[in-house]
N, C-alpha and C. Protein backbone atom coordinates (compact mmCIF):
# COMPACT_ATOMS: atom_id res chain seq x y z
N UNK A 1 31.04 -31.49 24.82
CA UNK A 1 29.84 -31.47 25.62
C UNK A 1 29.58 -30.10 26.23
N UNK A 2 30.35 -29.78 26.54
CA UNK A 2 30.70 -27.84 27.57
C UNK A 2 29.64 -27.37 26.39
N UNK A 3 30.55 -26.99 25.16
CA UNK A 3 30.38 -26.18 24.05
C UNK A 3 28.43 -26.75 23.76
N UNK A 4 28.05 -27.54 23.39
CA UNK A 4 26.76 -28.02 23.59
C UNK A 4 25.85 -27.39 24.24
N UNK A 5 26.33 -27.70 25.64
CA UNK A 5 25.55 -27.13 26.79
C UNK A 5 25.32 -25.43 26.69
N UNK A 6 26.47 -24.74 26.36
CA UNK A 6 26.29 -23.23 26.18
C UNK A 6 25.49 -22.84 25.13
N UNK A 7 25.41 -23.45 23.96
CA UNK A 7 25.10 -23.20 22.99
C UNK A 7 23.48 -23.50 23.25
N UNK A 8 22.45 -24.53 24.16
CA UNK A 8 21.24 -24.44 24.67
C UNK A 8 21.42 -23.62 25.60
N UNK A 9 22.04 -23.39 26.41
CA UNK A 9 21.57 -22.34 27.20
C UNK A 9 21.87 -20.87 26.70
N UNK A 10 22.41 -20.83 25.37
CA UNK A 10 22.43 -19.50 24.85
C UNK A 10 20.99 -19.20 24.05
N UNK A 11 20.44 -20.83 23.46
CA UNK A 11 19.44 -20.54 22.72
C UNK A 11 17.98 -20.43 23.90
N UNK A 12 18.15 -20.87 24.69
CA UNK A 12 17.18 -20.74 26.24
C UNK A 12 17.29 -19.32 26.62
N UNK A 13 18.51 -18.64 26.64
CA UNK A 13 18.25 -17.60 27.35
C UNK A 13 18.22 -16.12 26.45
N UNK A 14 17.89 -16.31 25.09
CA UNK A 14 17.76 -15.77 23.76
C UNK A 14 16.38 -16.06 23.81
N UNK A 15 15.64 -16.34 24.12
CA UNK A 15 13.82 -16.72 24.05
C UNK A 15 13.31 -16.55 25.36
N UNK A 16 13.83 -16.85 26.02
CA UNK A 16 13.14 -16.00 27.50
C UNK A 16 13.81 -14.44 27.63
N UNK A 17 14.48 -14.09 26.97
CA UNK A 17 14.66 -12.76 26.85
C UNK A 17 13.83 -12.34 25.64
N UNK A 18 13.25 -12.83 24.60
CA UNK A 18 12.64 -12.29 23.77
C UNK A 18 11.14 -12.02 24.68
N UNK A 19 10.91 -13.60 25.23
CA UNK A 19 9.44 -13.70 25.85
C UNK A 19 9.12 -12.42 26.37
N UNK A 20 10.03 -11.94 27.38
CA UNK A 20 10.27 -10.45 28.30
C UNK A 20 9.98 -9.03 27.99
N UNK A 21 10.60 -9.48 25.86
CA UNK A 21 10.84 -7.68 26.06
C UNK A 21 9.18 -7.85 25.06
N UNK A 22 8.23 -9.06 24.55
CA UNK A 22 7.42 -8.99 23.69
C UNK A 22 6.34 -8.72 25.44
N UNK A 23 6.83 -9.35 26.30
CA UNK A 23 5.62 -8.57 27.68
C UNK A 23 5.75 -7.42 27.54
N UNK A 24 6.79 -6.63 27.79
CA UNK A 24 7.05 -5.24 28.42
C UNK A 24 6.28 -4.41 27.42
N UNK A 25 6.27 -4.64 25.94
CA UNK A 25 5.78 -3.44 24.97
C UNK A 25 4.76 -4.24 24.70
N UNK A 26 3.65 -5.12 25.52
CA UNK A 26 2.02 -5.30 25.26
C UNK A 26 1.79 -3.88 25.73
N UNK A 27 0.70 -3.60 25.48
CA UNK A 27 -0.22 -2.38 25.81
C UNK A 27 -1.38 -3.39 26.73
N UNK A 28 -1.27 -2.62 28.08
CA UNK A 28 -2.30 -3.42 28.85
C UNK A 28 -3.25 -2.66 29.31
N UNK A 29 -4.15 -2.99 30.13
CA UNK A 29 -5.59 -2.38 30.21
C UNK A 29 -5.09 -1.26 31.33
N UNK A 30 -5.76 -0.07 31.34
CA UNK A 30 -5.18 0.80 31.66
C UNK A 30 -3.91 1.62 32.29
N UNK A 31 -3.39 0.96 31.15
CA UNK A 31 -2.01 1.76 31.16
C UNK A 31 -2.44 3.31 30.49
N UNK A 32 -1.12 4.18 30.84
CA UNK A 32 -1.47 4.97 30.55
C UNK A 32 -0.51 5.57 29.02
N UNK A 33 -1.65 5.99 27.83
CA UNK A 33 -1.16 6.01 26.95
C UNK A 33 -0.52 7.20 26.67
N UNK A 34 -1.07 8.45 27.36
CA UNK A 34 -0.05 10.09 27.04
C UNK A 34 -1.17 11.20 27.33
N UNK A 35 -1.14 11.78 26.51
CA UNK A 35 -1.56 13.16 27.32
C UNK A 35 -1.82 14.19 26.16
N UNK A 36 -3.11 15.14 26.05
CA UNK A 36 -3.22 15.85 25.30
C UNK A 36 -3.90 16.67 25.70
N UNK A 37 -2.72 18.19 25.09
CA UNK A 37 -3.28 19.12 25.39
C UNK A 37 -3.89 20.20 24.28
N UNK A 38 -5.13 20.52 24.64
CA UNK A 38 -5.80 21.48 23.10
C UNK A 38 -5.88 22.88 23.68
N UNK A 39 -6.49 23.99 22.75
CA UNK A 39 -7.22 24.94 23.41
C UNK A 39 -8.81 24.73 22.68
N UNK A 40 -10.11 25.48 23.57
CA UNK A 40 -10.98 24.85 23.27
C UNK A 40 -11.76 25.44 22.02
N UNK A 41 -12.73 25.25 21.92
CA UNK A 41 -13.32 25.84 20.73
C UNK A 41 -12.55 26.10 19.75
N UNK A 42 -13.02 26.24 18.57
CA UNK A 42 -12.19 26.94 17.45
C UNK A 42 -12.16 28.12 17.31
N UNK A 43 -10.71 29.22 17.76
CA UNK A 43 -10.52 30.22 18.17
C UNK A 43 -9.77 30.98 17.28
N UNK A 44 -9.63 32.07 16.56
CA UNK A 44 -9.35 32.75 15.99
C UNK A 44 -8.50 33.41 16.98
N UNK A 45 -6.91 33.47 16.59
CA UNK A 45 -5.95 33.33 17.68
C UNK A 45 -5.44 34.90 17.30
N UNK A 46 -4.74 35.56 17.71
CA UNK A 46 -4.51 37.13 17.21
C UNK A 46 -2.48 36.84 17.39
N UNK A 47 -2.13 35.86 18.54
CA UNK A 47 -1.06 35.63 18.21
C UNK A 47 -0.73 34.41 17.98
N UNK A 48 -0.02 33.79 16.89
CA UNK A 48 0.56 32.81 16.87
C UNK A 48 1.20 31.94 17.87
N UNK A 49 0.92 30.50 17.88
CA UNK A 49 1.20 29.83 19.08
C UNK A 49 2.35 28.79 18.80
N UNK A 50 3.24 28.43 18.78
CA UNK A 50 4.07 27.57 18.03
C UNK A 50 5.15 26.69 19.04
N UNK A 51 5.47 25.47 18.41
CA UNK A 51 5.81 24.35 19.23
C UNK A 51 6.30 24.25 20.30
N UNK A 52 7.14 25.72 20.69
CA UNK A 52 7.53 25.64 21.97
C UNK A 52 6.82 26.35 23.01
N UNK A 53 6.02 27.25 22.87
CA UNK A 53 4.58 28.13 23.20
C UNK A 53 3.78 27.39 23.79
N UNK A 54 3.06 26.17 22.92
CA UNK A 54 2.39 25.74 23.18
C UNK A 54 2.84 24.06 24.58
N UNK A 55 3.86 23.71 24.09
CA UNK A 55 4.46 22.74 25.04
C UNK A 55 4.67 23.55 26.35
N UNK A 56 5.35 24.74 26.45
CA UNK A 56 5.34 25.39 27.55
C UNK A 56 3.83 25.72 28.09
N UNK A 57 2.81 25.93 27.58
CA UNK A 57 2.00 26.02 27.91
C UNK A 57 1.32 24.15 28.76
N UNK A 58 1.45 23.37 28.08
CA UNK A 58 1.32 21.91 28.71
C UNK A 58 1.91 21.91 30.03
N UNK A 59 3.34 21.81 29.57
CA UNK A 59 3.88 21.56 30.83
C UNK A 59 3.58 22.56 32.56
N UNK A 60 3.11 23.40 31.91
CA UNK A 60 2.58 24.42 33.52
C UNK A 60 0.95 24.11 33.31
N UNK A 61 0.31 23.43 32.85
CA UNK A 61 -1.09 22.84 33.17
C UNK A 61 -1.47 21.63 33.73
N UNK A 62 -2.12 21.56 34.72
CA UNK A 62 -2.39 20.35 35.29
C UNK A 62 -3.23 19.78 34.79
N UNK A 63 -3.05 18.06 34.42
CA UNK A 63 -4.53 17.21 33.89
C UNK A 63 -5.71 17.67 34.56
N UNK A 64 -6.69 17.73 33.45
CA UNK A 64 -8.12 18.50 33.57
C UNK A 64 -8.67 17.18 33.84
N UNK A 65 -8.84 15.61 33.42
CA UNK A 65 -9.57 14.90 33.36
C UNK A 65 -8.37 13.79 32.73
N UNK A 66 -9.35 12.39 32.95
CA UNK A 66 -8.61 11.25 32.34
C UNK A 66 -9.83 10.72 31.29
N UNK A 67 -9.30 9.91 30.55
CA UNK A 67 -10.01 9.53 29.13
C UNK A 67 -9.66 7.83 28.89
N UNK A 68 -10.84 7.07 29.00
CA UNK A 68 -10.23 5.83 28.92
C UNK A 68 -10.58 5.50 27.45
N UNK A 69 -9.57 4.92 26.59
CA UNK A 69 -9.99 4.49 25.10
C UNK A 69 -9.60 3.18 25.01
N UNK A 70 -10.79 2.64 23.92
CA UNK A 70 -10.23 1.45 23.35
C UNK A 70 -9.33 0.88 23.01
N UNK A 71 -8.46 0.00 23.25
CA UNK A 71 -7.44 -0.85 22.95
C UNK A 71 -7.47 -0.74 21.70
N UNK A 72 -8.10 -1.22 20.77
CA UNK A 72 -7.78 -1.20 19.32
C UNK A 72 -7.99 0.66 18.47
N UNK A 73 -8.68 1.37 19.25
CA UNK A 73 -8.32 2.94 19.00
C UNK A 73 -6.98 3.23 19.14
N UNK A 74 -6.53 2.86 20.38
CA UNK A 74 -4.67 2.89 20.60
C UNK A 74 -4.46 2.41 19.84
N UNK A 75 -4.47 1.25 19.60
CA UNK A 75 -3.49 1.14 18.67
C UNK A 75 -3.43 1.68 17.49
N UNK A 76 -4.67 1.79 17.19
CA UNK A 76 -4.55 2.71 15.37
C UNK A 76 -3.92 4.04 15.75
N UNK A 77 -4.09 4.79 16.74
CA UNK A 77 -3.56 6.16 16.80
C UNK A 77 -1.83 5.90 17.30
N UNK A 78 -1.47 4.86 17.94
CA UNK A 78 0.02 4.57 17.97
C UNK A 78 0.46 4.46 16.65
N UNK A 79 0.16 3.68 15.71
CA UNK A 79 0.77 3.52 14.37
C UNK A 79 0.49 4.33 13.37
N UNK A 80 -0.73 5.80 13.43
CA UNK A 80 -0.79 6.52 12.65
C UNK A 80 0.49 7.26 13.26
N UNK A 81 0.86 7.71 14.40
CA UNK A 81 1.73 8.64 14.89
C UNK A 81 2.96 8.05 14.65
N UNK A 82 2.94 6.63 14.44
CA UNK A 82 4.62 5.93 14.26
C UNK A 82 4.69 5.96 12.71
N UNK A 83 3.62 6.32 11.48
CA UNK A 83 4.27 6.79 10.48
C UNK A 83 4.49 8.14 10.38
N UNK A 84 4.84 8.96 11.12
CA UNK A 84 5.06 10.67 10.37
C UNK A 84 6.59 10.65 9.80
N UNK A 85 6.47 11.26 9.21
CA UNK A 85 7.87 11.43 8.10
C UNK A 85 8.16 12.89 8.29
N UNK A 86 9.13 13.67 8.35
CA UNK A 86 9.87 14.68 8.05
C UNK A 86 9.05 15.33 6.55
N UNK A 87 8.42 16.39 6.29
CA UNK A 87 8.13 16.73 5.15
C UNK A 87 9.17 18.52 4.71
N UNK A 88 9.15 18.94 3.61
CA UNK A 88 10.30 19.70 2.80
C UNK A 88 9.34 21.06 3.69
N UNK A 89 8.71 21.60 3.81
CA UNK A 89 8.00 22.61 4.80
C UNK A 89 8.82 22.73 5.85
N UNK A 90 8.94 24.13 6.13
CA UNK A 90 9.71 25.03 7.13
C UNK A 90 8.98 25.40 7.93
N UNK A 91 8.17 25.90 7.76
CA UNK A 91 7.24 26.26 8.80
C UNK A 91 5.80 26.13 8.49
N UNK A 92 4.48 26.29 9.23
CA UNK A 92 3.67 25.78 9.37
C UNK A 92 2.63 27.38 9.51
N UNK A 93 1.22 27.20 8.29
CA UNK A 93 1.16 28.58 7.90
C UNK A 93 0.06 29.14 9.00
N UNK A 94 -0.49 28.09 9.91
CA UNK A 94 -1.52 28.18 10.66
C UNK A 94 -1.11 27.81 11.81
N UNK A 95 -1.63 28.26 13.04
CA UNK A 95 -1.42 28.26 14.32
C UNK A 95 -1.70 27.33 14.95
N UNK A 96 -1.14 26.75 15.82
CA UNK A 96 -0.65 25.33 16.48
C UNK A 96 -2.28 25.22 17.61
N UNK A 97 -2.72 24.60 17.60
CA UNK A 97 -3.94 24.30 18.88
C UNK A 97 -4.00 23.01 19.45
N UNK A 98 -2.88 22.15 19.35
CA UNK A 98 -3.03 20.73 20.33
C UNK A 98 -1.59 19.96 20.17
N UNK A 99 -1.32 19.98 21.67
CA UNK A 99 0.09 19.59 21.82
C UNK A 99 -0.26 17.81 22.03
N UNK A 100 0.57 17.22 21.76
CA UNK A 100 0.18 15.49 21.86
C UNK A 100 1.52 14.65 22.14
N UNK A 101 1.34 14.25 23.14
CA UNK A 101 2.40 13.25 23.78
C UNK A 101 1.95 11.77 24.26
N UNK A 102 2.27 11.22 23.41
CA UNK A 102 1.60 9.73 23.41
C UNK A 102 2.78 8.78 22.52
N UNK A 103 3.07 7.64 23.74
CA UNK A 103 4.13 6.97 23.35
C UNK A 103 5.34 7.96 23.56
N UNK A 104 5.99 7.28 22.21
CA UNK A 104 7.59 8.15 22.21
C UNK A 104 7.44 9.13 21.67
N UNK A 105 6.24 9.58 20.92
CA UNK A 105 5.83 10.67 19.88
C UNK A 105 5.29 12.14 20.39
N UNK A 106 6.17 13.66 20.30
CA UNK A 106 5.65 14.73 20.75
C UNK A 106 5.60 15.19 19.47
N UNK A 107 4.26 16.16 19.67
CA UNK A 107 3.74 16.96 18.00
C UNK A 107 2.97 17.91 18.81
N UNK A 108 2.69 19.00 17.93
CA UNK A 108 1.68 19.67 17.78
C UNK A 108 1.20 20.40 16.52
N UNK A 109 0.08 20.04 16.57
CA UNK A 109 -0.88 20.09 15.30
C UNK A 109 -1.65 21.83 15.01
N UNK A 110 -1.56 21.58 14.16
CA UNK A 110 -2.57 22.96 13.60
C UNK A 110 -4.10 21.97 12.36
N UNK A 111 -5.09 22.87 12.48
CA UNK A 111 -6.22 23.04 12.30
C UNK A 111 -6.35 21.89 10.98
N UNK A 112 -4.90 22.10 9.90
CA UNK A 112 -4.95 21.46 8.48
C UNK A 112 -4.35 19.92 8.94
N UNK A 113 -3.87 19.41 10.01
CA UNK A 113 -3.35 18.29 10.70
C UNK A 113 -1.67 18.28 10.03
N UNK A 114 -1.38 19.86 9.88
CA UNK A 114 0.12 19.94 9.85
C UNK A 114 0.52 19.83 10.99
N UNK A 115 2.18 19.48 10.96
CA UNK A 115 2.48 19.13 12.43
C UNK A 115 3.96 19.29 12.71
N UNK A 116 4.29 19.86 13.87
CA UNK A 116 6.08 19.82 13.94
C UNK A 116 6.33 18.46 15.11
N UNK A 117 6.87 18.15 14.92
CA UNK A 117 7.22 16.95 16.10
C UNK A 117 8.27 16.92 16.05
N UNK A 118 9.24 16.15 17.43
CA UNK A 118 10.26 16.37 18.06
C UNK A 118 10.97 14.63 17.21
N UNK A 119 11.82 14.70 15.62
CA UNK A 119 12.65 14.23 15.35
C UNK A 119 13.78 13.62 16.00
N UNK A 120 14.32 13.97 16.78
CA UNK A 120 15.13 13.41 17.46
C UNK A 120 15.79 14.78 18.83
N UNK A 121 16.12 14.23 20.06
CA UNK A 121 15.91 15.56 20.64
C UNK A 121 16.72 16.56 20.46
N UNK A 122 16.32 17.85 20.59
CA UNK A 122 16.92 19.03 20.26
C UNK A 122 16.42 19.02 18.67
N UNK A 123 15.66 18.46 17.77
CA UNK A 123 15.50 18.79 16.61
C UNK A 123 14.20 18.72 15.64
N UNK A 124 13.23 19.35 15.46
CA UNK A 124 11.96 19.68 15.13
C UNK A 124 11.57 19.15 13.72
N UNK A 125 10.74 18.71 13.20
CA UNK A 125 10.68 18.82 11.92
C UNK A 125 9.38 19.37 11.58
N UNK A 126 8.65 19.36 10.72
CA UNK A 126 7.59 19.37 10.21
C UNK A 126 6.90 17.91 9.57
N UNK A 127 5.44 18.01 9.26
CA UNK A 127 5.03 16.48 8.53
C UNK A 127 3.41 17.00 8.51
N UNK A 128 3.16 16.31 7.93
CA UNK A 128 1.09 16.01 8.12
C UNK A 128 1.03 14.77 8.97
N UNK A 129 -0.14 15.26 10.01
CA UNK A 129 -0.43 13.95 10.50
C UNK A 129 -1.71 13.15 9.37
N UNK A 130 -2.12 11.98 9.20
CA UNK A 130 -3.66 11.58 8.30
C UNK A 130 -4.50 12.16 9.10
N UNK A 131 -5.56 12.28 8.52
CA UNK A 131 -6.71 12.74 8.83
C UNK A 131 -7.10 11.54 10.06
N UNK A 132 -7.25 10.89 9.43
CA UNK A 132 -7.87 9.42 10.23
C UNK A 132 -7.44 9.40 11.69
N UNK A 133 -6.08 9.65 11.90
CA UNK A 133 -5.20 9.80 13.53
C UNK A 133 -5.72 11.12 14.19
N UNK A 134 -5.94 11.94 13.23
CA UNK A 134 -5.95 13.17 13.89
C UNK A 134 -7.01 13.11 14.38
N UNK A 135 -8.13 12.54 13.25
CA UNK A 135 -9.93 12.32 13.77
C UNK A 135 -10.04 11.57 14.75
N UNK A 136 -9.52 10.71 15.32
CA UNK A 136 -9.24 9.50 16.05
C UNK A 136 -9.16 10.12 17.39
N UNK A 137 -7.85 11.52 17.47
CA UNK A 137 -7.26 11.95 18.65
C UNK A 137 -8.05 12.94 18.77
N UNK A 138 -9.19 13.85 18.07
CA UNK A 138 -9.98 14.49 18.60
C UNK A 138 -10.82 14.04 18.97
N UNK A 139 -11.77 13.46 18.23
CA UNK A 139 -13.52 12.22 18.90
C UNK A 139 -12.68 11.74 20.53
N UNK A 140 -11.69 11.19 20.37
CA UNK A 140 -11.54 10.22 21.66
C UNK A 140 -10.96 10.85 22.84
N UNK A 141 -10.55 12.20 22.65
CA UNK A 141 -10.42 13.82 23.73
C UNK A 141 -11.40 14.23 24.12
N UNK A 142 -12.19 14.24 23.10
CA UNK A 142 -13.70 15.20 23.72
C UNK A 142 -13.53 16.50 22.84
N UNK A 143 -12.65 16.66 22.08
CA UNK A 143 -12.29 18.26 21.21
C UNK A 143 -13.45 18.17 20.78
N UNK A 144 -14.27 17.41 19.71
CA UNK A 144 -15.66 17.40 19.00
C UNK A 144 -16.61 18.14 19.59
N UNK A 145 -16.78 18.15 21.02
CA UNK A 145 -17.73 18.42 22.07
C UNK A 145 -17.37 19.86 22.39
N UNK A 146 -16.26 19.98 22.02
CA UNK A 146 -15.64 21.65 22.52
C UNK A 146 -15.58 22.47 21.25
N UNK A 147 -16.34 22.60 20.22
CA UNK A 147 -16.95 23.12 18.75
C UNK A 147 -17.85 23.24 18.35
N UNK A 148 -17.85 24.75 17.75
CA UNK A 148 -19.50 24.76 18.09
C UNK A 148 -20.07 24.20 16.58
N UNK A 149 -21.54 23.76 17.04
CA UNK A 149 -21.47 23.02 15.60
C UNK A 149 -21.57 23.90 14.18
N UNK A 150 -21.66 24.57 14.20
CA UNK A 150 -21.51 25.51 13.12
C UNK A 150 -20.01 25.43 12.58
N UNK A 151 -18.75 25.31 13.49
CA UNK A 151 -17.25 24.73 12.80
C UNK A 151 -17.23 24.27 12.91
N UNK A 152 -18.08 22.93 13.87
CA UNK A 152 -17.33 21.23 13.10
C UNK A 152 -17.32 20.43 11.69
N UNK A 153 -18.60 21.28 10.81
CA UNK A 153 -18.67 20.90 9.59
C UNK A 153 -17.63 20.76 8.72
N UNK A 154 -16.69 22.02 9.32
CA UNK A 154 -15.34 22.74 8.86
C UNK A 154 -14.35 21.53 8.92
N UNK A 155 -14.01 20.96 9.99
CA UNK A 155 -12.97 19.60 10.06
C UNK A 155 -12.74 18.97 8.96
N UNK A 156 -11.47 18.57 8.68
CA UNK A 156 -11.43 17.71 7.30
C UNK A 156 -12.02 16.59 8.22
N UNK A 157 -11.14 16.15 9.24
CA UNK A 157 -11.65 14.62 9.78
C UNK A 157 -13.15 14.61 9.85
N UNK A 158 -14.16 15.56 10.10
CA UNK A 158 -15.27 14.92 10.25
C UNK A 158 -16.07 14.93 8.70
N UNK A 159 -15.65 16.18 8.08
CA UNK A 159 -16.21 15.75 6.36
C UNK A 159 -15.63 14.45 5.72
N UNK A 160 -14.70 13.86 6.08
CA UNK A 160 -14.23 12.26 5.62
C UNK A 160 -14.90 11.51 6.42
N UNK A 161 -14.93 11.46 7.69
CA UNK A 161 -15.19 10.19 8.59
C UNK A 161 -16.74 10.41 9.08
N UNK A 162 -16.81 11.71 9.04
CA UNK A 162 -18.93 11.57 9.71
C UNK A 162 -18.89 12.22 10.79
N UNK A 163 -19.71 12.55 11.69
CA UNK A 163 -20.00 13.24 12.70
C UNK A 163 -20.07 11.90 13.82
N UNK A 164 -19.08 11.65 15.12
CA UNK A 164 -19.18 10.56 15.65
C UNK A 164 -20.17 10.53 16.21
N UNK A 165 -20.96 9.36 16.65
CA UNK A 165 -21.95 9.15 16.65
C UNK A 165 -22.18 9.19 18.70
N UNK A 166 -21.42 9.23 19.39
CA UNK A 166 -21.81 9.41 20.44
C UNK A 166 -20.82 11.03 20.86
N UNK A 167 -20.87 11.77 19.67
CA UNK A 167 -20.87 13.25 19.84
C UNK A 167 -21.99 13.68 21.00
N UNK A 168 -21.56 14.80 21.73
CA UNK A 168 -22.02 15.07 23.01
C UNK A 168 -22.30 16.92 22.79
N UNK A 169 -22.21 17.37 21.49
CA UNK A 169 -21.85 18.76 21.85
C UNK A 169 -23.09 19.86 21.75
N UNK A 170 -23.37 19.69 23.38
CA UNK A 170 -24.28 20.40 23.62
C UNK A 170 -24.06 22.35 23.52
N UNK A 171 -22.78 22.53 24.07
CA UNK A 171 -22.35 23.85 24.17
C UNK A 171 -22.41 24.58 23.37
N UNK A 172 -22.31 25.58 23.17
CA UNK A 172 -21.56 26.39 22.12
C UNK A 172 -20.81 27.14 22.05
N UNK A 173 -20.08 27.52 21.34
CA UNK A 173 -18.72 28.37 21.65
C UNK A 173 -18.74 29.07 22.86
N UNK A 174 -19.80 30.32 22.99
CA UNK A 174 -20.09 30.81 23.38
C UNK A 174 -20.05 30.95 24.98
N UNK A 175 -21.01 29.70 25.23
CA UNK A 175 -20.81 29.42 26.41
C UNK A 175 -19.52 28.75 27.01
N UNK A 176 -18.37 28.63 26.96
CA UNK A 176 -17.38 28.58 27.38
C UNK A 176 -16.84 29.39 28.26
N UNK A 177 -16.52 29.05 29.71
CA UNK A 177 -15.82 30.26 30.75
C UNK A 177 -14.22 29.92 30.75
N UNK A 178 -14.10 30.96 31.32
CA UNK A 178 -12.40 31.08 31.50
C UNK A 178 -11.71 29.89 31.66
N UNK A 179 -12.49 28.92 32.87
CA UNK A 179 -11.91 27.58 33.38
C UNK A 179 -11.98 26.97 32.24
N UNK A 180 -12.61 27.14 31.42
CA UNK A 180 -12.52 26.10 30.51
C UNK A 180 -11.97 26.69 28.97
N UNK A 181 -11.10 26.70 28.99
CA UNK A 181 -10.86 27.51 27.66
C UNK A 181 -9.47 26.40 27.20
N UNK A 182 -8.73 25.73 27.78
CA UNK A 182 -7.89 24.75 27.36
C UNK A 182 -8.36 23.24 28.32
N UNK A 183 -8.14 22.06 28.06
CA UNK A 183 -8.09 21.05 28.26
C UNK A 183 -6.75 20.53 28.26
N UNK A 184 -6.65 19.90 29.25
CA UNK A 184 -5.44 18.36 29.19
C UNK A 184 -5.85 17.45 29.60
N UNK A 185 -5.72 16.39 28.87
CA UNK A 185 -6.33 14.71 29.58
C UNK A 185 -5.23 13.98 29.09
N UNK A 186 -5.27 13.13 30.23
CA UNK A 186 -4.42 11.58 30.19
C UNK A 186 -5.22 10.92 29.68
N UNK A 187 -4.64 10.17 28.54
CA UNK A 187 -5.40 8.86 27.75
C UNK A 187 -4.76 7.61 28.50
N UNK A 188 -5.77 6.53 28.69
CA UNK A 188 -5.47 5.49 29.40
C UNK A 188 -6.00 4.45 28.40
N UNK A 189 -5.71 3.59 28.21
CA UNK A 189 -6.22 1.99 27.45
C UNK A 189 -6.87 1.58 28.99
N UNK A 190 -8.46 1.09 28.07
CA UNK A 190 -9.57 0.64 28.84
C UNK A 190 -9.57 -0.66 28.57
């Protein structure tokens, strides 16, 4: 009878511990999903900026703004970022312009949606992010809006996916001041 009894309360307390950990990793309405940092416009850089450059540069910038996105946008940009793979590339032939920390996942991207991200810590790799994640994590930043339209044509993501449709980009390169020459925003699920 003992042996019985343990054996339901092992299978009881094996399912209310599952119940627990399937709460803890819902994604709920504004939580906060991570943080991205770009520089603005598309800039013709004179020095190379690279993974640790540019993270050092994050970490001494304070959030510019918060960004609330769709629940089902998160999630597609969580699971584009939870497939990157390690690719045979050493280094990366174009200069890094957006650091991205969302979830467990740190990267930073260059222009072709090559990317080094933090493999395990202390150890870097390289990979492509898809187009689709990358298009996803610019439209839903505001980067689109910070290009002048004369290079957004240039984007792979927007020659695949279209020009988003509640694009805002009044500016132009040009007019850009000092204050505004990098962005960081916290992404939040709305």
């Amino acid at each position: 009878m003992k042996s019985k009894n343990n054996i339901i309360f092992l299978i009881v307390s094996v399912f209310l511990l599952s119940c627990v950990l399937f709460i803890v990793h819902t994604i709920s309405e504004n939580e906060v999903l991570g943080t991205v940092y770009f520089f603005n416009g598309k800039t013709e850089r004179y020095v190379t900026v690279d993974f640790n450059h540019i993270k050092q540069l994050n970490d001494c910038t304070e959030v510019t703004d918060t960004i609330a996105i769709e629940k089902i946008i998160a999630d597609e940009i969580i699971t584009g970022l939870s497939h990157l793979s390690p690719s045979s590339v050493k280094h990366l032939n174009q200069s890094i312009f957006m650091y991205i920390f969302i979830g467990d996942k740190e990267l930073a991207i260059n222009e072709n949606n090559e990317c080094i991200f933090v493999w395990k810590p202390g150890i870097l790799k390289t990979a492509t992010l898809d187009n689709r994640t990358s298009y996803l994590i610019k439209w839903k930043t505001g980067y689109y809006n910070k290009i002048s339209k004369e290079d957004l044509k240039y984007d792979i993501g927007i020659q695949q996916f279209g020009i988003p449709d509640d694009l805002n980009n009044q500016k132009e390169l040009a007019s850009f001041g000092p204050e505004e020459e990098v962005s960081k925003l916290m992404l939040v699920i709305k």
